[in-house]
PDB file of N, CA and C in Angstrom:
ATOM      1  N   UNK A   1     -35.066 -20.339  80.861  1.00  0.00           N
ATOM      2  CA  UNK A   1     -34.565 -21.107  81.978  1.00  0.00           C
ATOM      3  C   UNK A   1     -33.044 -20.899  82.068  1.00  0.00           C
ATOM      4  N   UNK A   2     -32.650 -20.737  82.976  1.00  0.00           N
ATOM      5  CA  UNK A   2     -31.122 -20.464  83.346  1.00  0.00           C
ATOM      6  C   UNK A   2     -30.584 -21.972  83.520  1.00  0.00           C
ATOM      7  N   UNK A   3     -29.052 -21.917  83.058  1.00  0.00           N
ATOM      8  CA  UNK A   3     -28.358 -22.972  83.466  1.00  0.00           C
ATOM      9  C   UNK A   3     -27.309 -22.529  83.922  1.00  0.00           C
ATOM     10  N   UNK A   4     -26.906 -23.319  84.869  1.00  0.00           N
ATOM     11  CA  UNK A   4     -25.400 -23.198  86.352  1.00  0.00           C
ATOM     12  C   UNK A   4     -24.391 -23.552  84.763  1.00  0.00           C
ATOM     13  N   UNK A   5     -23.590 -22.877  84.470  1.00  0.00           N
ATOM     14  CA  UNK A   5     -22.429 -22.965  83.329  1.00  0.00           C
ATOM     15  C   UNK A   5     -21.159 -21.865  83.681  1.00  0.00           C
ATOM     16  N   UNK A   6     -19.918 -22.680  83.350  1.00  0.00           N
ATOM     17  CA  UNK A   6     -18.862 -21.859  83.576  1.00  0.00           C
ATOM     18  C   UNK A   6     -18.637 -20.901  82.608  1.00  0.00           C
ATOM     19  N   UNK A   7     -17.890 -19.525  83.516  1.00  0.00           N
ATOM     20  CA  UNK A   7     -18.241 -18.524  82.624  1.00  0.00           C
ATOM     21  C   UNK A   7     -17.532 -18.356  81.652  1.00  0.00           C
ATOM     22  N   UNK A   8     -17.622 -17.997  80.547  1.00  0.00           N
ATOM     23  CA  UNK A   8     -17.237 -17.454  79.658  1.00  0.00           C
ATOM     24  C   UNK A   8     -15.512 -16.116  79.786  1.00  0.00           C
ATOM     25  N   UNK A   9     -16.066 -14.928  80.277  1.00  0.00           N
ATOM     26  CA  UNK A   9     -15.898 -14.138  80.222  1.00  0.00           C
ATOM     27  C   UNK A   9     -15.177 -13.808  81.752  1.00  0.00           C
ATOM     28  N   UNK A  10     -15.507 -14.007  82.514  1.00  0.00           N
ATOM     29  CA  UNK A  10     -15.292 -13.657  83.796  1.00  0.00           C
ATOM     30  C   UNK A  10     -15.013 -14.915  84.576  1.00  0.00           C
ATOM     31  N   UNK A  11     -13.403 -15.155  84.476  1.00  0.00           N
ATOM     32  CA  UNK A  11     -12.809 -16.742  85.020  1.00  0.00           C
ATOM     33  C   UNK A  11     -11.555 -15.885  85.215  1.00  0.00           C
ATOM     34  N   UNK A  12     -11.061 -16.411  86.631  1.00  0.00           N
ATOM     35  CA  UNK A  12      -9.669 -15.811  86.687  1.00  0.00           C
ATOM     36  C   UNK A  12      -8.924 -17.636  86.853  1.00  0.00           C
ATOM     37  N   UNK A  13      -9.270 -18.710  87.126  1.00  0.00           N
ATOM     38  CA  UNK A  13      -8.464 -19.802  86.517  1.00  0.00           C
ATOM     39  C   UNK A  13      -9.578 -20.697  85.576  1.00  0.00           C
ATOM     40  N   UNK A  14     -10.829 -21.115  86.169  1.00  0.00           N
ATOM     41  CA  UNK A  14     -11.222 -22.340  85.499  1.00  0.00           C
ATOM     42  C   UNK A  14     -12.762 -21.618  85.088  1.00  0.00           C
ATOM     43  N   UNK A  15     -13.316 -20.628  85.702  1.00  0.00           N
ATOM     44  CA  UNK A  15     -14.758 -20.303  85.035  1.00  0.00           C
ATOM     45  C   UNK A  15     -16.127 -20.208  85.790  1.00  0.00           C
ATOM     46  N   UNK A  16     -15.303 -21.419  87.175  1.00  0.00           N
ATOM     47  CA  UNK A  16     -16.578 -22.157  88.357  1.00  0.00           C
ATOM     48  C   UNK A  16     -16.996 -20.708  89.001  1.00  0.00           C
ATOM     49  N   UNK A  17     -16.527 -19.707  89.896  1.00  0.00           N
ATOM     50  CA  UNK A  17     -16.581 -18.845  90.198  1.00  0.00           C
ATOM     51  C   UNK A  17     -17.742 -17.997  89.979  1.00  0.00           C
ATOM     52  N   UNK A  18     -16.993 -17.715  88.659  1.00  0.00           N
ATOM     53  CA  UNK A  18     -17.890 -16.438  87.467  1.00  0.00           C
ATOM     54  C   UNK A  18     -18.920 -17.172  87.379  1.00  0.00           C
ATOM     55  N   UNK A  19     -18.966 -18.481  86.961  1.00  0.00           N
ATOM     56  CA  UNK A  19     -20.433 -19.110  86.445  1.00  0.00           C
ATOM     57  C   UNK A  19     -21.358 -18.560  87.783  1.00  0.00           C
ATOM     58  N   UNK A  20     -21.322 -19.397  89.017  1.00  0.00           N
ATOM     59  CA  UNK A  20     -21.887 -19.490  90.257  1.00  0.00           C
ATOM     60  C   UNK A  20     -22.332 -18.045  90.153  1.00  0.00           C
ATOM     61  N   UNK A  21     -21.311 -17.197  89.915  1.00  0.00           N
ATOM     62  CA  UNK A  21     -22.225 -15.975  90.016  1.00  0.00           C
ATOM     63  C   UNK A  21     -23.185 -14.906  88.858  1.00  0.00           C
ATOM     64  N   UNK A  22     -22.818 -15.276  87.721  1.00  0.00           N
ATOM     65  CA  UNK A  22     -23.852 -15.152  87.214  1.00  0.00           C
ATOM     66  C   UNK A  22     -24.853 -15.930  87.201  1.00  0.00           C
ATOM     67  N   UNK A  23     -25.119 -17.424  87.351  1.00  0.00           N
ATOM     68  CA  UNK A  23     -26.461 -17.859  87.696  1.00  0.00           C
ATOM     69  C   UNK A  23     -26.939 -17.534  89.275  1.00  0.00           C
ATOM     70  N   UNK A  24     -26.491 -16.739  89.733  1.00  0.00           N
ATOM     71  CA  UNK A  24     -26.910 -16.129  91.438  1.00  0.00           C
ATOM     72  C   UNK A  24     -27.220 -14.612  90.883  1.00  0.00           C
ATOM     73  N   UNK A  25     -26.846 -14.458  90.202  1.00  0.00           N
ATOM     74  CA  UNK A  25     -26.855 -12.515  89.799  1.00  0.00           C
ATOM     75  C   UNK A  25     -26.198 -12.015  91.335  1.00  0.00           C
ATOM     76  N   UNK A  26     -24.984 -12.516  91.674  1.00  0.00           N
ATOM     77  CA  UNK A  26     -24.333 -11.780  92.319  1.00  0.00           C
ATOM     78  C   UNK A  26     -22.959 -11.378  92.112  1.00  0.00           C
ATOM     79  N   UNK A  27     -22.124 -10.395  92.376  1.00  0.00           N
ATOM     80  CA  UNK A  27     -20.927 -10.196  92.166  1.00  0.00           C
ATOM     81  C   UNK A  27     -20.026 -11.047  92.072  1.00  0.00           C
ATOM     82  N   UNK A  28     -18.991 -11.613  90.939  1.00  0.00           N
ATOM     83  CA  UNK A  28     -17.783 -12.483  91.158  1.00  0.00           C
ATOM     84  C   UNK A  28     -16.659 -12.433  92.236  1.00  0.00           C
ATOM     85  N   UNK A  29     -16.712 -11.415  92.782  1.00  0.00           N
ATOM     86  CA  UNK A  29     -15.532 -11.767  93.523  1.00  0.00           C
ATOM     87  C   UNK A  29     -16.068 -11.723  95.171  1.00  0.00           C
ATOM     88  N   UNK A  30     -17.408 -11.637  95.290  1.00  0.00           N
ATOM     89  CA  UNK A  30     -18.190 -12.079  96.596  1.00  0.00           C
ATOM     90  C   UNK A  30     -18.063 -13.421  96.537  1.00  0.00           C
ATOM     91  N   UNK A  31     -18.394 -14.328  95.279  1.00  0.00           N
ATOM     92  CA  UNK A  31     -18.411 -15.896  95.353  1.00  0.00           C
ATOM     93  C   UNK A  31     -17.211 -15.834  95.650  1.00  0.00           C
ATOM     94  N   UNK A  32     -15.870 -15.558  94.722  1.00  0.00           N
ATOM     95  CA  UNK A  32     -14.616 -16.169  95.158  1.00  0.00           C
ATOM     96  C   UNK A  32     -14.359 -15.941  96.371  1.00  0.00           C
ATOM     97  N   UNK A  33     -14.428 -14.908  97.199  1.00  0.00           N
ATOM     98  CA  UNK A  33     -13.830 -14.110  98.646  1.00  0.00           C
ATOM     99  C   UNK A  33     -14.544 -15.450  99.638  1.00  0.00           C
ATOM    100  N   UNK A  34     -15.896 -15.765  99.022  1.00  0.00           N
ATOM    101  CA  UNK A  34     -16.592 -16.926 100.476  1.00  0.00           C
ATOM    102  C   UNK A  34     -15.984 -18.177  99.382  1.00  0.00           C
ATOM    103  N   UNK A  35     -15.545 -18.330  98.750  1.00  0.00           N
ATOM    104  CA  UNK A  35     -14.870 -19.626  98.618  1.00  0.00           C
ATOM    105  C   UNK A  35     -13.324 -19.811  98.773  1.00  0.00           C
ATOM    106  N   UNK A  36     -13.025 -18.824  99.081  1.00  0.00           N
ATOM    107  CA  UNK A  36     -11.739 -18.628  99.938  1.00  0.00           C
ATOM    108  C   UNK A  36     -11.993 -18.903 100.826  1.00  0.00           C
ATOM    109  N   UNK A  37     -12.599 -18.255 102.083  1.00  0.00           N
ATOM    110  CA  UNK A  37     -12.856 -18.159 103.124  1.00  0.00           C
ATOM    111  C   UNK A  37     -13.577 -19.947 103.802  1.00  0.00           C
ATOM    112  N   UNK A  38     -14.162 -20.688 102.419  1.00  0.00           N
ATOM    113  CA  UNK A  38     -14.835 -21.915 102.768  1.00  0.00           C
ATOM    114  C   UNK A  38     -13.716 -22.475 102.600  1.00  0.00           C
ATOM    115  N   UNK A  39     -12.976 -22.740 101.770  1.00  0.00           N
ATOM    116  CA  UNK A  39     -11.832 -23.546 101.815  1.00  0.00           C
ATOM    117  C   UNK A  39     -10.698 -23.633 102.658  1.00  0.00           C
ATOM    118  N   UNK A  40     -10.681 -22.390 102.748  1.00  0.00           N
ATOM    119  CA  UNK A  40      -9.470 -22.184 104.221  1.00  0.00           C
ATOM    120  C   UNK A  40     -10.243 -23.104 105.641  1.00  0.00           C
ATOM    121  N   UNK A  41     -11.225 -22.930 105.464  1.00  0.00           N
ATOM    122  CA  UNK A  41     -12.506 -23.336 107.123  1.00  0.00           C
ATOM    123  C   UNK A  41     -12.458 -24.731 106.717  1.00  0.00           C
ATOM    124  N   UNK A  42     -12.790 -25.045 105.543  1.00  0.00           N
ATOM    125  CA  UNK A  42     -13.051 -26.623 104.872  1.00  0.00           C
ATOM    126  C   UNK A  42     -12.075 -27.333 105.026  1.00  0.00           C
ATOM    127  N   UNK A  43     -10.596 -27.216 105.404  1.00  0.00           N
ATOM    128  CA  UNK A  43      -9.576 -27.718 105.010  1.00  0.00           C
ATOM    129  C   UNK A  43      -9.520 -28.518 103.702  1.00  0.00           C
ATOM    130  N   UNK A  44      -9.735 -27.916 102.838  1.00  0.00           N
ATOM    131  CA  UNK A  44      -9.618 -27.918 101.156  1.00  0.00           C
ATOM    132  C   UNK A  44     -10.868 -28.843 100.660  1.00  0.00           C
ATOM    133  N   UNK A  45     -11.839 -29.009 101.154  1.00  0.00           N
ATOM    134  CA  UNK A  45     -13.060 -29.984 100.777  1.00  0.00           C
ATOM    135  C   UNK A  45     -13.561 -29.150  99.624  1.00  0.00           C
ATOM    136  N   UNK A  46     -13.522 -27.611  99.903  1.00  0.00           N
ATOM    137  CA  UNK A  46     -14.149 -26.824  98.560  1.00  0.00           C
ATOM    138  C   UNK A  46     -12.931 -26.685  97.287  1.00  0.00           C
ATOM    139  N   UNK A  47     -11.930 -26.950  97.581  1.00  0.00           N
ATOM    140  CA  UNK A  47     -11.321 -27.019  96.804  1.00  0.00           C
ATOM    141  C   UNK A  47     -11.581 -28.254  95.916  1.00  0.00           C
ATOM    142  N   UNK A  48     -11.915 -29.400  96.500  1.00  0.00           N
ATOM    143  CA  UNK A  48     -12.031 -30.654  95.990  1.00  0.00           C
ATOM    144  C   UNK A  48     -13.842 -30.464  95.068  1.00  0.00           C
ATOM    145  N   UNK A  49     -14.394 -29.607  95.886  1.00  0.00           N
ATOM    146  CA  UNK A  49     -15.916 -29.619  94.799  1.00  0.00           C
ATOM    147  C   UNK A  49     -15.241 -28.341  93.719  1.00  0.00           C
ATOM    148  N   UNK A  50     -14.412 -27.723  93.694  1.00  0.00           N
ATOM    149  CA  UNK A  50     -14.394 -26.566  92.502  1.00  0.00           C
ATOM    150  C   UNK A  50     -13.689 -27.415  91.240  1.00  0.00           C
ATOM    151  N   UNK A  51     -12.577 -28.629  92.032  1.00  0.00           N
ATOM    152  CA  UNK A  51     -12.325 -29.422  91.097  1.00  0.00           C
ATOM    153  C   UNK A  51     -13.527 -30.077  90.152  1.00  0.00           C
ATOM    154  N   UNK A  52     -14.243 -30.414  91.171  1.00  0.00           N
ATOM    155  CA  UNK A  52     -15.058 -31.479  90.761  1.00  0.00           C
ATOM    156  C   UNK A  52     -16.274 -30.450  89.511  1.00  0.00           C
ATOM    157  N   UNK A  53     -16.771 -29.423  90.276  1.00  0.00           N
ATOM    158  CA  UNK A  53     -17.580 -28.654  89.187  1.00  0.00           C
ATOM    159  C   UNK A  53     -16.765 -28.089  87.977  1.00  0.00           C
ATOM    160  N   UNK A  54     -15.548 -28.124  88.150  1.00  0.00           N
ATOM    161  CA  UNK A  54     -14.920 -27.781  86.759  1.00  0.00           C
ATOM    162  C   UNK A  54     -14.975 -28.860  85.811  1.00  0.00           C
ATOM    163  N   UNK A  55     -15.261 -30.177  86.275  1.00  0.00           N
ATOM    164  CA  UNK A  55     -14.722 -30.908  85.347  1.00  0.00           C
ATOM    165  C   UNK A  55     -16.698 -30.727  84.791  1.00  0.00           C
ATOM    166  N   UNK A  56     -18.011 -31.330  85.910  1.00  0.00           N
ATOM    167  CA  UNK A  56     -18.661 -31.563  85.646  1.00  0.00           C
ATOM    168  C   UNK A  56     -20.045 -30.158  85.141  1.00  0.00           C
ATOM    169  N   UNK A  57     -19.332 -28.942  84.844  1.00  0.00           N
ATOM    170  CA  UNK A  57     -20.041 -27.916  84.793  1.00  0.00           C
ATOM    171  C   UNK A  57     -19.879 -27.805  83.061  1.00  0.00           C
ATOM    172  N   UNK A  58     -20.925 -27.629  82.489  1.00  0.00           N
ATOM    173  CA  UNK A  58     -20.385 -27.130  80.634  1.00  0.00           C
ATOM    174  C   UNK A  58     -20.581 -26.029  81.058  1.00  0.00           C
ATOM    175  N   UNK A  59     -19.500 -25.813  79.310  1.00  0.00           N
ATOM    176  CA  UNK A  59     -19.246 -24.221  79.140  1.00  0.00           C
ATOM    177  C   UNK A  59     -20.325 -23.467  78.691  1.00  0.00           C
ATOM    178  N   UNK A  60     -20.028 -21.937  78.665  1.00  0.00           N
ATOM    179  CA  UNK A  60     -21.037 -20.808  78.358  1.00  0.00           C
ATOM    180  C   UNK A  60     -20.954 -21.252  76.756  1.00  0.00           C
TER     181      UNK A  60
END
């Protein structure tokens, strides 16, 4: 069984990113590029959930 966990290995600040995409098996910097792109559109609401999954995501 897979678990949503921040990554290890592949974090360029907190881990949320890399995690999301290895439990997606998709590329890291496709998640970051649309969570750029959501946050800029969001006026920072995704910024406020990357906070929030950093705090509430365990580590690899």
């Amino acid at each position: 069984m897979k678990r949503l966990t921040k990554s290890a290995h592949d974090k360029i600040l907190l881990g949320v990113c890399g995690g999301i995409a290895e439990y997606l098996g998709w590329d890291a910097t496709i998640v970051r590029i649309i969570f750029v792109f959501a946050a800029i559109l969001g006026v920072g609401t995704f910024v406020l959930l990357y906070l929030v999954l950093a705090i509430i995501m365990p580590r690899a």
